[in-house]
Structures are given as structure tokens and as C-alpha cells.
N, C-alpha and C. Protein backbone atom coordinates (compact mmCIF):
# COMPACT_ATOMS: atom_id res chain seq x y z
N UNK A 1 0.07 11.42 28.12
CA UNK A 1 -0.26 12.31 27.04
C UNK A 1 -1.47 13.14 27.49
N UNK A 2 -1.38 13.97 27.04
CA UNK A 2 -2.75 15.36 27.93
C UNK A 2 -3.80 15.04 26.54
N UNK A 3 -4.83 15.51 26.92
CA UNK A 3 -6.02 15.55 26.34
C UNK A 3 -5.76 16.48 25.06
N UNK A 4 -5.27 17.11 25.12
CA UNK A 4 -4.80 17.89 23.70
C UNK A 4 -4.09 17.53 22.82
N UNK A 5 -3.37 16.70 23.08
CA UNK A 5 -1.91 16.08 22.51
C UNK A 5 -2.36 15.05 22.03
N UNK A 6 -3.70 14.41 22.84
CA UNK A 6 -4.30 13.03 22.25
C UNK A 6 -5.67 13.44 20.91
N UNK A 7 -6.08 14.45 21.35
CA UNK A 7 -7.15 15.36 20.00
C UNK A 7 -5.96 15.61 19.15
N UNK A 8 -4.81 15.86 19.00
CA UNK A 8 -3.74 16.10 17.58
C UNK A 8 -3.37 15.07 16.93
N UNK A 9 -2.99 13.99 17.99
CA UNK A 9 -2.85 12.60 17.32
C UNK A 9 -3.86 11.90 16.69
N UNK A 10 -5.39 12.45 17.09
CA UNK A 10 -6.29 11.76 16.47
C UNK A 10 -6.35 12.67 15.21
N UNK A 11 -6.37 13.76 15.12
CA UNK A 11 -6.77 14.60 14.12
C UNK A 11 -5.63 14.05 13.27
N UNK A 12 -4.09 14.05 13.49
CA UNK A 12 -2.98 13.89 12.64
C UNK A 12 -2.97 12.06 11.99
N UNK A 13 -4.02 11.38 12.70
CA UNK A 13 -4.00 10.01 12.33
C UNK A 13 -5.25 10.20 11.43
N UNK A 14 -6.59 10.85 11.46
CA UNK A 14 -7.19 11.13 10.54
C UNK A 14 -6.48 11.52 8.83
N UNK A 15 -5.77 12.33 9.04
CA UNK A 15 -5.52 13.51 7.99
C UNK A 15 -4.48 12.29 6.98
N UNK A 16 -3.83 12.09 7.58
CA UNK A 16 -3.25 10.95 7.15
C UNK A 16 -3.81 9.57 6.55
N UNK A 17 -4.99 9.06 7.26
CA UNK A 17 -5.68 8.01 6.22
C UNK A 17 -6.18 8.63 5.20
N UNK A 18 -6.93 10.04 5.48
CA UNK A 18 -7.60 10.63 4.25
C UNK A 18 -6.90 10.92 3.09
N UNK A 19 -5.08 11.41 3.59
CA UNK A 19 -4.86 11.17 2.31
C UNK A 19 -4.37 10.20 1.68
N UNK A 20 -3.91 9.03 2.42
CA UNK A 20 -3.48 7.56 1.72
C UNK A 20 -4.62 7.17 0.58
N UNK A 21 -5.73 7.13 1.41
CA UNK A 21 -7.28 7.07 0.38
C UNK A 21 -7.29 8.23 -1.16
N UNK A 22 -7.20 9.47 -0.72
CA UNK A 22 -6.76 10.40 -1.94
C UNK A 22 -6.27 10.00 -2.89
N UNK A 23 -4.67 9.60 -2.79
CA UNK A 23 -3.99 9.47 -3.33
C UNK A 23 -3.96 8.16 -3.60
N UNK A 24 -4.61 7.44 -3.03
CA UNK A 24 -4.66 6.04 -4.07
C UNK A 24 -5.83 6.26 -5.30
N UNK A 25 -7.21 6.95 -4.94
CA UNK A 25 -8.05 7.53 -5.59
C UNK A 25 -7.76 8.23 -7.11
N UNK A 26 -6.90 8.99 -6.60
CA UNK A 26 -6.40 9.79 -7.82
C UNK A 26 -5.56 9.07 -8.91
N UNK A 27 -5.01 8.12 -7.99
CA UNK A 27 -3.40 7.23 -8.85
C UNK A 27 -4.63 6.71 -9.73
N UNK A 28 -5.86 5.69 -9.51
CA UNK A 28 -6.40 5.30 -9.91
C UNK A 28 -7.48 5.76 -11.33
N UNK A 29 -7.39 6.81 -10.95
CA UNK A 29 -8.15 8.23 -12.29
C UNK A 29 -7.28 8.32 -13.48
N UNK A 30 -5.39 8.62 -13.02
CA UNK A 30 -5.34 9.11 -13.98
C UNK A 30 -4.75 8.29 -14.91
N UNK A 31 -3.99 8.94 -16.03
CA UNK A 31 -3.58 7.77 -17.11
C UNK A 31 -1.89 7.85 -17.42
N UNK A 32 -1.75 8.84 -17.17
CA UNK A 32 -0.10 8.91 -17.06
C UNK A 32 0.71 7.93 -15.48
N UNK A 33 1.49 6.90 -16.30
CA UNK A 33 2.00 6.11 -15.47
C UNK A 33 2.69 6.77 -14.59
N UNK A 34 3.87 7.35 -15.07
CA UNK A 34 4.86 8.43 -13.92
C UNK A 34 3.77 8.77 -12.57
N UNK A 35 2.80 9.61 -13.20
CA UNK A 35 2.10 10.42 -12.24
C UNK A 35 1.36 8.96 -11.40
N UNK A 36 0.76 7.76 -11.69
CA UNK A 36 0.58 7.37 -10.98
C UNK A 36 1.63 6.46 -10.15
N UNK A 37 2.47 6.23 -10.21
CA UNK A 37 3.80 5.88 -9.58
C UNK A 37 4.00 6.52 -8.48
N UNK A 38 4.01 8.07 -8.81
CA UNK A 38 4.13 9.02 -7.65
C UNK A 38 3.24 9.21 -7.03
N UNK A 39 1.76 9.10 -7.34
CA UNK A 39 0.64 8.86 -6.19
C UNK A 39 1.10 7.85 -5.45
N UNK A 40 0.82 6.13 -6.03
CA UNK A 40 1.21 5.71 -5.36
C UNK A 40 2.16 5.44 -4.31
N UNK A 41 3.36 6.01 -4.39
CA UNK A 41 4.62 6.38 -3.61
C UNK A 41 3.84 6.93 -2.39
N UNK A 42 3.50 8.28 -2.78
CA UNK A 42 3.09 9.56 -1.85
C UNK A 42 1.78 8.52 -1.14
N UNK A 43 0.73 7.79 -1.42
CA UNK A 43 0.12 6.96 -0.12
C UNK A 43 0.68 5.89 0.73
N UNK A 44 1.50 5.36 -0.29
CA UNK A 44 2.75 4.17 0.82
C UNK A 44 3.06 4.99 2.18
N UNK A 45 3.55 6.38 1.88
CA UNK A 45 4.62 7.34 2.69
C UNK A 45 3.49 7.54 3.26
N UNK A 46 2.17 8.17 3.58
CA UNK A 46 1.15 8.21 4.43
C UNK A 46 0.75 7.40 5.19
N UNK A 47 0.54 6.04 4.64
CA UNK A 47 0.38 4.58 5.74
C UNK A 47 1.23 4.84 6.34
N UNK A 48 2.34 4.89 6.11
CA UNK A 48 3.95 4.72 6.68
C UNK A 48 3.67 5.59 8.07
N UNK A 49 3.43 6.80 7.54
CA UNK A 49 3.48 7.52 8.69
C UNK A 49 1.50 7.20 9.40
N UNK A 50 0.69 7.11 9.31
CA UNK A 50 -0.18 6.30 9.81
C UNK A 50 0.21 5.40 10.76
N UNK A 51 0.86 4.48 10.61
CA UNK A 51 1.73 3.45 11.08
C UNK A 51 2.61 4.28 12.25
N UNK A 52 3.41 5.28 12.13
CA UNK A 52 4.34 5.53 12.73
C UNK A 52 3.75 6.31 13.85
N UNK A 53 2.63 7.37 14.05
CA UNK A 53 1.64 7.81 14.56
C UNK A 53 0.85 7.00 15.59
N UNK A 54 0.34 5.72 14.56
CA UNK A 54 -0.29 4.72 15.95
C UNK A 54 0.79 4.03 16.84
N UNK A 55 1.75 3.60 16.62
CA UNK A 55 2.96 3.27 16.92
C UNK A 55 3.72 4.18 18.21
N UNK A 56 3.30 5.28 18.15
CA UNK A 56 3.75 6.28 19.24
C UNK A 56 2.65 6.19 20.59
N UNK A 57 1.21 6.03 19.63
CA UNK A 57 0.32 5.72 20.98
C UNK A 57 0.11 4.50 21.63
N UNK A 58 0.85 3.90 21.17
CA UNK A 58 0.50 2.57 22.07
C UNK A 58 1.81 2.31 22.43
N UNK A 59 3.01 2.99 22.66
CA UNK A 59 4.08 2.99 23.83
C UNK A 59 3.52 3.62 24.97
């Protein structure tokens, strides 16, 4: 992996915890269940890909 490709993966593994954190943040604020259902969903799917991201760098 080139030095550039490894600064995107870090930046794209950043961007990704920040928003798992967000969006658990927010689920946690508001008061409508639906809406927090779908936060929560939408940070699962961020770990997920978190996960899938570190998972590529350590092949």
C-alpha cells in the first residue's frame, strides 16, 4: 500500500469512528423512538464498516 493510500485509510477509518460516536450521541438526545432506531442502525453500519476498513489493513 503507498503512503497515500495508507493517509486515506487512516483518514477513512477516522471519519468513520467519528460518526459511529455522532450517531450514537444524537440517538441518545433525541426522543422520538423511530428516529432513534435509525441512528442507532446508521452507527452499527459505521462500526461495520470501521471493521471492514481495518480488516483490509491487516491482510
Amino acid at each position: 500500500m503507498t503512503p497515500k493510500e495508507l493517509m486515506y485509510m487512516e483518514d477513512a477509518l477516522g471519519m468513520e469512528q467519528q460518526l459511529q460516536t455522532k450517531c450514537n450521541d444524537y440517538a441518545s438526545k433525541v426522543q422520538d423512538a423511530t428516529l432513534q432506531n435509525t441512528l442507532r442502525n446508521l452507527a452499527t453500519q459505521h462500526q461495520k464498516h470501521y471493521s471492514c476498513l481495518l480488516n483490509q489493513l491487516n491482510q
